[in-house]
PDB file of N, CA and C in Angstrom:
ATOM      1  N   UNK A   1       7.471   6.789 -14.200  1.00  0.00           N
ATOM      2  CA  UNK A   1       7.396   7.830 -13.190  1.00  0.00           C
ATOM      3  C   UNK A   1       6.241   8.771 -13.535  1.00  0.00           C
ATOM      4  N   UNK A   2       5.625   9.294 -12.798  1.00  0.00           N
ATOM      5  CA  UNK A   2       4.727  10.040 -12.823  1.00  0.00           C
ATOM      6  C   UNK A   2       4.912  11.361 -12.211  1.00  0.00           C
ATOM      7  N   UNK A   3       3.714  12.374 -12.487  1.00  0.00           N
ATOM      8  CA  UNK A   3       4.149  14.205 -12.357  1.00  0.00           C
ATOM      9  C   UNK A   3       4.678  14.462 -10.933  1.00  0.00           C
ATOM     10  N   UNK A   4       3.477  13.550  -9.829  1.00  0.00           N
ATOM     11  CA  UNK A   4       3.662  13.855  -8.168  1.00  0.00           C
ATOM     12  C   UNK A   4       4.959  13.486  -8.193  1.00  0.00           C
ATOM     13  N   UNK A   5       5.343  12.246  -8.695  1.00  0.00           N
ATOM     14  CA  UNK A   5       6.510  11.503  -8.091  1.00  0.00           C
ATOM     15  C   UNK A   5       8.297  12.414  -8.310  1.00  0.00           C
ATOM     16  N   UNK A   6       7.684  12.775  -9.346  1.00  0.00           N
ATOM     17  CA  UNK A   6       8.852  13.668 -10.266  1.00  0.00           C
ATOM     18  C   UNK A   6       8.912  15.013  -9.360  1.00  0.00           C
ATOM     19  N   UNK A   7       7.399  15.535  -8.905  1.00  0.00           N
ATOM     20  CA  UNK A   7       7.836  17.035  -8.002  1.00  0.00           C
ATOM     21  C   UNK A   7       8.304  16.543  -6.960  1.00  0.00           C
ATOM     22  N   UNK A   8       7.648  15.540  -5.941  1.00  0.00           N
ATOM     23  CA  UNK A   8       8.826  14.647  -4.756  1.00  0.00           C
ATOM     24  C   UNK A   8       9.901  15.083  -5.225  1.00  0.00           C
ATOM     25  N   UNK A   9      10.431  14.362  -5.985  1.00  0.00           N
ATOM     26  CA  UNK A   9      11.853  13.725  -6.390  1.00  0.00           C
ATOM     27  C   UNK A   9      12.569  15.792  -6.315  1.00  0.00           C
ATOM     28  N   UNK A  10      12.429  16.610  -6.959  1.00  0.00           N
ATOM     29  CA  UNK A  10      12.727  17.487  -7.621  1.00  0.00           C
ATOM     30  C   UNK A  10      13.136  17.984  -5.556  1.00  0.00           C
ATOM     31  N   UNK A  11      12.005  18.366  -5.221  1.00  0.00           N
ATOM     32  CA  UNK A  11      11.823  18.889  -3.516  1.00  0.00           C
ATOM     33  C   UNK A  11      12.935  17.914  -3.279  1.00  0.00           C
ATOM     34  N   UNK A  12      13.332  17.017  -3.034  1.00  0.00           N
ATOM     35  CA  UNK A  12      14.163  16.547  -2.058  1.00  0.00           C
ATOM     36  C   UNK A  12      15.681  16.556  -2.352  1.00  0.00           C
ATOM     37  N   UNK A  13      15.504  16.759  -3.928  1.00  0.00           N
ATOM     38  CA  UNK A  13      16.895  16.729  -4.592  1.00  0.00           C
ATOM     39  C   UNK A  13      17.583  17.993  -4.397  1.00  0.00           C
ATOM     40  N   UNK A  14      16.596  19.566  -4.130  1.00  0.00           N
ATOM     41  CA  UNK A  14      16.867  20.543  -3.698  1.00  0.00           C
ATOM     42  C   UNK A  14      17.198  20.910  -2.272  1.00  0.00           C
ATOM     43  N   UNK A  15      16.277  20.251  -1.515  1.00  0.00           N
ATOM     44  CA  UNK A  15      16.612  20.466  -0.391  1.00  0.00           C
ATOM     45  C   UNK A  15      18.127  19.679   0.161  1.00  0.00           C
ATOM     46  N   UNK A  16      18.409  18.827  -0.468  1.00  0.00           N
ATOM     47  CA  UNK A  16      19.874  17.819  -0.297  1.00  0.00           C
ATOM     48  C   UNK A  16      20.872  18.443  -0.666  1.00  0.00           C
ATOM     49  N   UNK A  17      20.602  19.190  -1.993  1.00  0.00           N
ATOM     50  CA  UNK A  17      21.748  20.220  -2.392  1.00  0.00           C
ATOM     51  C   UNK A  17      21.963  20.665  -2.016  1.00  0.00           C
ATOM     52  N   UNK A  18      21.053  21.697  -0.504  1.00  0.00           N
ATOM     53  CA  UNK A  18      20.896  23.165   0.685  1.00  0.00           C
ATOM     54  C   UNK A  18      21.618  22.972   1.249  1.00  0.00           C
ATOM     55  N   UNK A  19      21.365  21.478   2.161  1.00  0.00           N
ATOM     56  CA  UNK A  19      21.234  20.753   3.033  1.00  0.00           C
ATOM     57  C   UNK A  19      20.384  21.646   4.388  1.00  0.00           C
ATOM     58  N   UNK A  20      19.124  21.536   3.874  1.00  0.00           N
ATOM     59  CA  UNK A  20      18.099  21.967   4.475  1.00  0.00           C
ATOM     60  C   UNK A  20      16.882  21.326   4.945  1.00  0.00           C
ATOM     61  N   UNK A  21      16.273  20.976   6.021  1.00  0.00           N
ATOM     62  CA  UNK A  21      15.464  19.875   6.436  1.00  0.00           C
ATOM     63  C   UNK A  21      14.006  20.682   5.209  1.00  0.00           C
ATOM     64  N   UNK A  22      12.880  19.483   5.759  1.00  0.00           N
ATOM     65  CA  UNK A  22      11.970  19.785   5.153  1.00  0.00           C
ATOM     66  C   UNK A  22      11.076  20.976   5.564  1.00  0.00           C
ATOM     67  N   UNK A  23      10.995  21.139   7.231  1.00  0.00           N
ATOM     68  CA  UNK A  23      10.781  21.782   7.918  1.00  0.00           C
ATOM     69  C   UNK A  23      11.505  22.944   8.346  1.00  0.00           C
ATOM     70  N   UNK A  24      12.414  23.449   7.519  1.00  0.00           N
ATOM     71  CA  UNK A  24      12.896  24.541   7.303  1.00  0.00           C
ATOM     72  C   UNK A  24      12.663  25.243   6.342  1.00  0.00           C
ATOM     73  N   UNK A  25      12.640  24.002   5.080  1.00  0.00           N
ATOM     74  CA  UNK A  25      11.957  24.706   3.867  1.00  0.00           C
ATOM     75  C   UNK A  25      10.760  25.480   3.554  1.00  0.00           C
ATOM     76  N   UNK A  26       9.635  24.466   4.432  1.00  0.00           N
ATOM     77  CA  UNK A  26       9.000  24.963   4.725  1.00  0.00           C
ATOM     78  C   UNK A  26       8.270  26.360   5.765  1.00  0.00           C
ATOM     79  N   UNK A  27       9.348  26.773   6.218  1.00  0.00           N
ATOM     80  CA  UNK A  27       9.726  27.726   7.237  1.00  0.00           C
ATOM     81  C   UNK A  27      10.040  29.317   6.805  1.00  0.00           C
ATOM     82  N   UNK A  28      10.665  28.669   5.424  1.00  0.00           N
ATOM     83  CA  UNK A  28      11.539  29.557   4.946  1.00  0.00           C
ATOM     84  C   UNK A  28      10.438  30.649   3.648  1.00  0.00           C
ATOM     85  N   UNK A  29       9.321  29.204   3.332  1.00  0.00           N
ATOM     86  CA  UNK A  29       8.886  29.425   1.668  1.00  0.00           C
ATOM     87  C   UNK A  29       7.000  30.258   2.624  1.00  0.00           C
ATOM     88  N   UNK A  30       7.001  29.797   3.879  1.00  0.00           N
ATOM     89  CA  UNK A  30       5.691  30.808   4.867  1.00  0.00           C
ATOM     90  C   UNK A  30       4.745  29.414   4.656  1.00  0.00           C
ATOM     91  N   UNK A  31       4.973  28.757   4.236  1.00  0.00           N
ATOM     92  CA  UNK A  31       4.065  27.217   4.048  1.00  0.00           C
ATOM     93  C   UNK A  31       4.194  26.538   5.488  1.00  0.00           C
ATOM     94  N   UNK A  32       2.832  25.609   5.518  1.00  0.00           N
ATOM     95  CA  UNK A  32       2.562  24.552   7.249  1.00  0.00           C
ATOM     96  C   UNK A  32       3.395  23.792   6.151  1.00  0.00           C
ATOM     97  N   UNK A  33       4.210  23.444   7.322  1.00  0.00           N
ATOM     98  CA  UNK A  33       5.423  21.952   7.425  1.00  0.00           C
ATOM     99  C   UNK A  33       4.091  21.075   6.737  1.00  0.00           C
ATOM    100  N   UNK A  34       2.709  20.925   7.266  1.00  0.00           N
ATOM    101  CA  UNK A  34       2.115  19.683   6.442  1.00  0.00           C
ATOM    102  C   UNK A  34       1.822  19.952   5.064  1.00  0.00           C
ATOM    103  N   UNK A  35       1.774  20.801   5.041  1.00  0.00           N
ATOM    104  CA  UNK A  35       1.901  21.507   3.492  1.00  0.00           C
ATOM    105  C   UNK A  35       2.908  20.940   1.879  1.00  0.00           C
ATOM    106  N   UNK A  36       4.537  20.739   3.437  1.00  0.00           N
ATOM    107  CA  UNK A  36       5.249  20.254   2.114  1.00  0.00           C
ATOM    108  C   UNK A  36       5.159  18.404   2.406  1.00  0.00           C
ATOM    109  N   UNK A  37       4.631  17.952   3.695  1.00  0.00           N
ATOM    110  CA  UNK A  37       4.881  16.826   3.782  1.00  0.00           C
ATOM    111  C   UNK A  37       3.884  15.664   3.042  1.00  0.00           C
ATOM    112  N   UNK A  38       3.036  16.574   2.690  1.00  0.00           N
ATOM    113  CA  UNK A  38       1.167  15.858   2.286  1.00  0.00           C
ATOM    114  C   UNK A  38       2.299  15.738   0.529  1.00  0.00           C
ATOM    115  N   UNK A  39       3.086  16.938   0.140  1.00  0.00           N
ATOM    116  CA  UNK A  39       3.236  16.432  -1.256  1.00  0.00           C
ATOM    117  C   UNK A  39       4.430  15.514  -1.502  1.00  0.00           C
ATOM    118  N   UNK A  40       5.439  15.096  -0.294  1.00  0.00           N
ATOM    119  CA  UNK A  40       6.027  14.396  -0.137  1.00  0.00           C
ATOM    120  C   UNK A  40       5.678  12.554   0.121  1.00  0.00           C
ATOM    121  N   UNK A  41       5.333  12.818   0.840  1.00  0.00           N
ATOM    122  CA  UNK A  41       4.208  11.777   1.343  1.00  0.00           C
ATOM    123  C   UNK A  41       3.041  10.695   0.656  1.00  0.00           C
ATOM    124  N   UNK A  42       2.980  11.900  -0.830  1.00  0.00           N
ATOM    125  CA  UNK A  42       1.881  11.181  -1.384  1.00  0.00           C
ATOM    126  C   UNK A  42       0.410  12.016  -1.269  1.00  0.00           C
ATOM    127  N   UNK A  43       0.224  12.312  -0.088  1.00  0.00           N
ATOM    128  CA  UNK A  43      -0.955  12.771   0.521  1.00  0.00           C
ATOM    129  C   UNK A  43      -1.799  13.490  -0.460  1.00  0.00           C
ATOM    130  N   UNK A  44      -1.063  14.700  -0.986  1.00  0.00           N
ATOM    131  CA  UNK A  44      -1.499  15.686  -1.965  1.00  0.00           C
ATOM    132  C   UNK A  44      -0.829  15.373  -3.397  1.00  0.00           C
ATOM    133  N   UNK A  45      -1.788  14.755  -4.282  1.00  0.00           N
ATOM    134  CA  UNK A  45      -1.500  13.895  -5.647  1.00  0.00           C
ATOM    135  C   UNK A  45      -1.830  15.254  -6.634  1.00  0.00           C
ATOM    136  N   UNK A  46      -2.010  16.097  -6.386  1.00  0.00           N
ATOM    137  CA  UNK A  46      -1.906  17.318  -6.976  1.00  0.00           C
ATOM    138  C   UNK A  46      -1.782  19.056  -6.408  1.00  0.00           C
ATOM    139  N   UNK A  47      -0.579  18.939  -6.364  1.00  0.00           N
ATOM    140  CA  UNK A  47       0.361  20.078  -5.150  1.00  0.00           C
ATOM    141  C   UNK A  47       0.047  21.616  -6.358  1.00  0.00           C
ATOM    142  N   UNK A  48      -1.162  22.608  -5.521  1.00  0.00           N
ATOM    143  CA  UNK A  48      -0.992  23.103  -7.062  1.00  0.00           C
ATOM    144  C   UNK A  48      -0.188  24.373  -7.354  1.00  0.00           C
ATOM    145  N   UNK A  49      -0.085  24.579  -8.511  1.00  0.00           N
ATOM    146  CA  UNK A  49       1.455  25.941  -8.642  1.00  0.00           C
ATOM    147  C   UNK A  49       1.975  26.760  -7.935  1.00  0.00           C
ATOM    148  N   UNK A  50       0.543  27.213  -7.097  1.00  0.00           N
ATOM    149  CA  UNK A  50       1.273  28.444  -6.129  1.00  0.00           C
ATOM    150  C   UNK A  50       1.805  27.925  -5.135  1.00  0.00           C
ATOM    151  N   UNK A  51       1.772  26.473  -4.417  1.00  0.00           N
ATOM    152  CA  UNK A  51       2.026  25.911  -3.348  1.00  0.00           C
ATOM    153  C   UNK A  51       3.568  25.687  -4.263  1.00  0.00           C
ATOM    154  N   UNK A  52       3.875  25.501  -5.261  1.00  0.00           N
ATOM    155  CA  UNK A  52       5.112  24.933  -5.762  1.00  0.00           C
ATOM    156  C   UNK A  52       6.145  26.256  -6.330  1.00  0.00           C
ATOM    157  N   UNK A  53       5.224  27.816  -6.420  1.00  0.00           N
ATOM    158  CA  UNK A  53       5.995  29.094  -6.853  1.00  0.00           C
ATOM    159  C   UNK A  53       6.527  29.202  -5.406  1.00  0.00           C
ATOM    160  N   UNK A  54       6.030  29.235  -4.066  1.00  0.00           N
ATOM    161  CA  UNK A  54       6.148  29.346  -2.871  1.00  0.00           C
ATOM    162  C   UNK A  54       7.737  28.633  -2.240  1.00  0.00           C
ATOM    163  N   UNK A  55       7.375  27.792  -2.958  1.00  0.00           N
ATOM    164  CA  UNK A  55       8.827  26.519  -2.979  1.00  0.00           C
ATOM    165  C   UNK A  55       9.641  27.136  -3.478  1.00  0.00           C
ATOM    166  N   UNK A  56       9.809  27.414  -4.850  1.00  0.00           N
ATOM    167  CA  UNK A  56      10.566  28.068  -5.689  1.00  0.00           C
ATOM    168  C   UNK A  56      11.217  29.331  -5.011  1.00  0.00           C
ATOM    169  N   UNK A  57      10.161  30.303  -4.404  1.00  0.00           N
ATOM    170  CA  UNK A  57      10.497  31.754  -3.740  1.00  0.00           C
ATOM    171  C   UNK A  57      11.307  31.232  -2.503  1.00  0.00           C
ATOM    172  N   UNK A  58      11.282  30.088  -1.752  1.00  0.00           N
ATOM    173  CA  UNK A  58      11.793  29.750  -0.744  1.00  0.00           C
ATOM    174  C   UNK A  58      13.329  29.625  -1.125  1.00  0.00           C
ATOM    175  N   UNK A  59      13.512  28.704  -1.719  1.00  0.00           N
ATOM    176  CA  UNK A  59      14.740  28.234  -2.750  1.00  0.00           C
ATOM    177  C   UNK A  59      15.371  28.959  -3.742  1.00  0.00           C
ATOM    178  N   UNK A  60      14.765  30.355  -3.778  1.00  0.00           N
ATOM    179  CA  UNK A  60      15.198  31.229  -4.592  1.00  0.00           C
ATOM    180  C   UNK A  60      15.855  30.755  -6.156  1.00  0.00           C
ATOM    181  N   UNK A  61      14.942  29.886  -6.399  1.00  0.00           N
ATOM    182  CA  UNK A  61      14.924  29.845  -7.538  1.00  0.00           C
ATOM    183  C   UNK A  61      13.694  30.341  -8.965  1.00  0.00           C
ATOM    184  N   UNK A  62      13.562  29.905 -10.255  1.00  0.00           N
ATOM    185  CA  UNK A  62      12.532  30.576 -10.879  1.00  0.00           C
ATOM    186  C   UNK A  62      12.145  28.864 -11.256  1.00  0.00           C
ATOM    187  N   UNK A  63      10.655  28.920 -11.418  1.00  0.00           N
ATOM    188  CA  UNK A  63       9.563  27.820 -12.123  1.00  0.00           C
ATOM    189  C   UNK A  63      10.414  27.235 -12.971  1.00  0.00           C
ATOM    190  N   UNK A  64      10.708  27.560 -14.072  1.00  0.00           N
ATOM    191  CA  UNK A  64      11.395  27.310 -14.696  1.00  0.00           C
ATOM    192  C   UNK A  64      12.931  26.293 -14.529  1.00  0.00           C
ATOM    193  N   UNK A  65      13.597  26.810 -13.644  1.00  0.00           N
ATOM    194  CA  UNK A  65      14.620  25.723 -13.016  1.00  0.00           C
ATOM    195  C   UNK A  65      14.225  24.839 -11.920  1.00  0.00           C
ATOM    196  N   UNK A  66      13.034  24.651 -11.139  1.00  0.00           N
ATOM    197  CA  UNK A  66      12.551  24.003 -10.425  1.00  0.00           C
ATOM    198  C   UNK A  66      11.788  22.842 -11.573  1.00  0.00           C
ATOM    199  N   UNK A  67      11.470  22.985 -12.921  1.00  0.00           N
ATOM    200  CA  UNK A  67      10.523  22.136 -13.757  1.00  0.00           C
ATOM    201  C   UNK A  67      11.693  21.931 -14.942  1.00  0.00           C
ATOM    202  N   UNK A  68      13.176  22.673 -14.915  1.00  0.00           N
ATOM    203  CA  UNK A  68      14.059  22.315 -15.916  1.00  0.00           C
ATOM    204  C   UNK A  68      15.114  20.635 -15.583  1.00  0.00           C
ATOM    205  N   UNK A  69      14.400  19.682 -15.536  1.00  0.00           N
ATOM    206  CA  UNK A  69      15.190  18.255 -14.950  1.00  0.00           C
ATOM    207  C   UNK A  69      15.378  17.588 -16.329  1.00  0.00           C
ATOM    208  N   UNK A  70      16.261  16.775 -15.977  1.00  0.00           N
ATOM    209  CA  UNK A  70      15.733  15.527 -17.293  1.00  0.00           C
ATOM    210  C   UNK A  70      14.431  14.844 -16.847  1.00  0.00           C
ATOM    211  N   UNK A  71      14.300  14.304 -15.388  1.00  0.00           N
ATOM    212  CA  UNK A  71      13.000  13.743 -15.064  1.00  0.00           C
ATOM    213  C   UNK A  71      11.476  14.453 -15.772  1.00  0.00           C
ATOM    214  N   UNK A  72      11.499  15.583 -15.562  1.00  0.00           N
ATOM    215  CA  UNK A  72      10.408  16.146 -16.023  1.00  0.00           C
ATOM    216  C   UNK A  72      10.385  16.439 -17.721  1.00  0.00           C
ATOM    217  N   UNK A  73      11.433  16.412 -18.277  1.00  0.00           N
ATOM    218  CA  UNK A  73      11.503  16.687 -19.784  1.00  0.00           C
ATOM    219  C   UNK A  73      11.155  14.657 -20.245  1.00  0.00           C
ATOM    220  N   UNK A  74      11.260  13.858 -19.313  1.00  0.00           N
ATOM    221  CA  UNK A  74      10.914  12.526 -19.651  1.00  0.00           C
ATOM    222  C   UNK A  74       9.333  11.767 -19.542  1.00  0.00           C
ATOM    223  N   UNK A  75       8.852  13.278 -18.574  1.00  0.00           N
ATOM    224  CA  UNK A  75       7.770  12.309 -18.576  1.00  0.00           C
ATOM    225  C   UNK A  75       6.669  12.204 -19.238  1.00  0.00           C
ATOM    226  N   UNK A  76       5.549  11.373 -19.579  1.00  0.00           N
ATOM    227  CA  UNK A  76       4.641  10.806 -20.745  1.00  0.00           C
ATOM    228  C   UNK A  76       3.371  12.217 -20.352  1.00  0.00           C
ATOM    229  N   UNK A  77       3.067  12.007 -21.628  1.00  0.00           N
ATOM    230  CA  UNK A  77       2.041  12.570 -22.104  1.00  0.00           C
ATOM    231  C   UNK A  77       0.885  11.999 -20.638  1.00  0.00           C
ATOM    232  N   UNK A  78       0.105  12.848 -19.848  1.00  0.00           N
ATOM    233  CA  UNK A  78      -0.928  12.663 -18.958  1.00  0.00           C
ATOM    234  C   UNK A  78      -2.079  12.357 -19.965  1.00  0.00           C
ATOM    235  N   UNK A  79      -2.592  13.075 -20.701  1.00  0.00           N
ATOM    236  CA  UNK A  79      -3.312  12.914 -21.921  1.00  0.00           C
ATOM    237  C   UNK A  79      -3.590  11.951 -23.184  1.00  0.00           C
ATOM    238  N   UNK A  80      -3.953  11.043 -23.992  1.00  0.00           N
ATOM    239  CA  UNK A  80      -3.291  10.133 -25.096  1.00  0.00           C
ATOM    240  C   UNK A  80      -4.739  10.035 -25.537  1.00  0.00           C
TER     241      UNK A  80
END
């Protein structure tokens, strides 16, 4: 798994928990609906922090529990 795939994964696992479309989320966080769909999608292979603090402020959560998963504590070194 990789970083994009893991923030996907993280966005949809939150929004399922809401039960909140994507286009609400996006509604909610002041972001264009294509905004969250380009990092869903694939489109945007590097979604960058403030587009993902925005998420967070939407979801009222902190960076920190949005990046606290096992997925993300698993994934490889980008670097080697």
């Amino acid at each position: 798994m990789d970083t994009v795939t893991a923030v996907r994964n993280r966005i949809l696992q939150l929004c399922g928990e809401r039960n909140i479309t994507i286009n609400h989320l996006a509604n909610v966080c002041g972001l264009p609906p294509s905004s969250v769909k380009n990092i869903l999608y694939g489109k945007s292979m590097n979604p960058k922090i403030i587009t993902i603090k925005k998420l967070c402020d939407g979801l009222e959560i902190t960076l920190g529990e949005f990046f606290s998963t096992p997925e993300f504590d698993e994934l490889e070194q980008e670097i080697k």
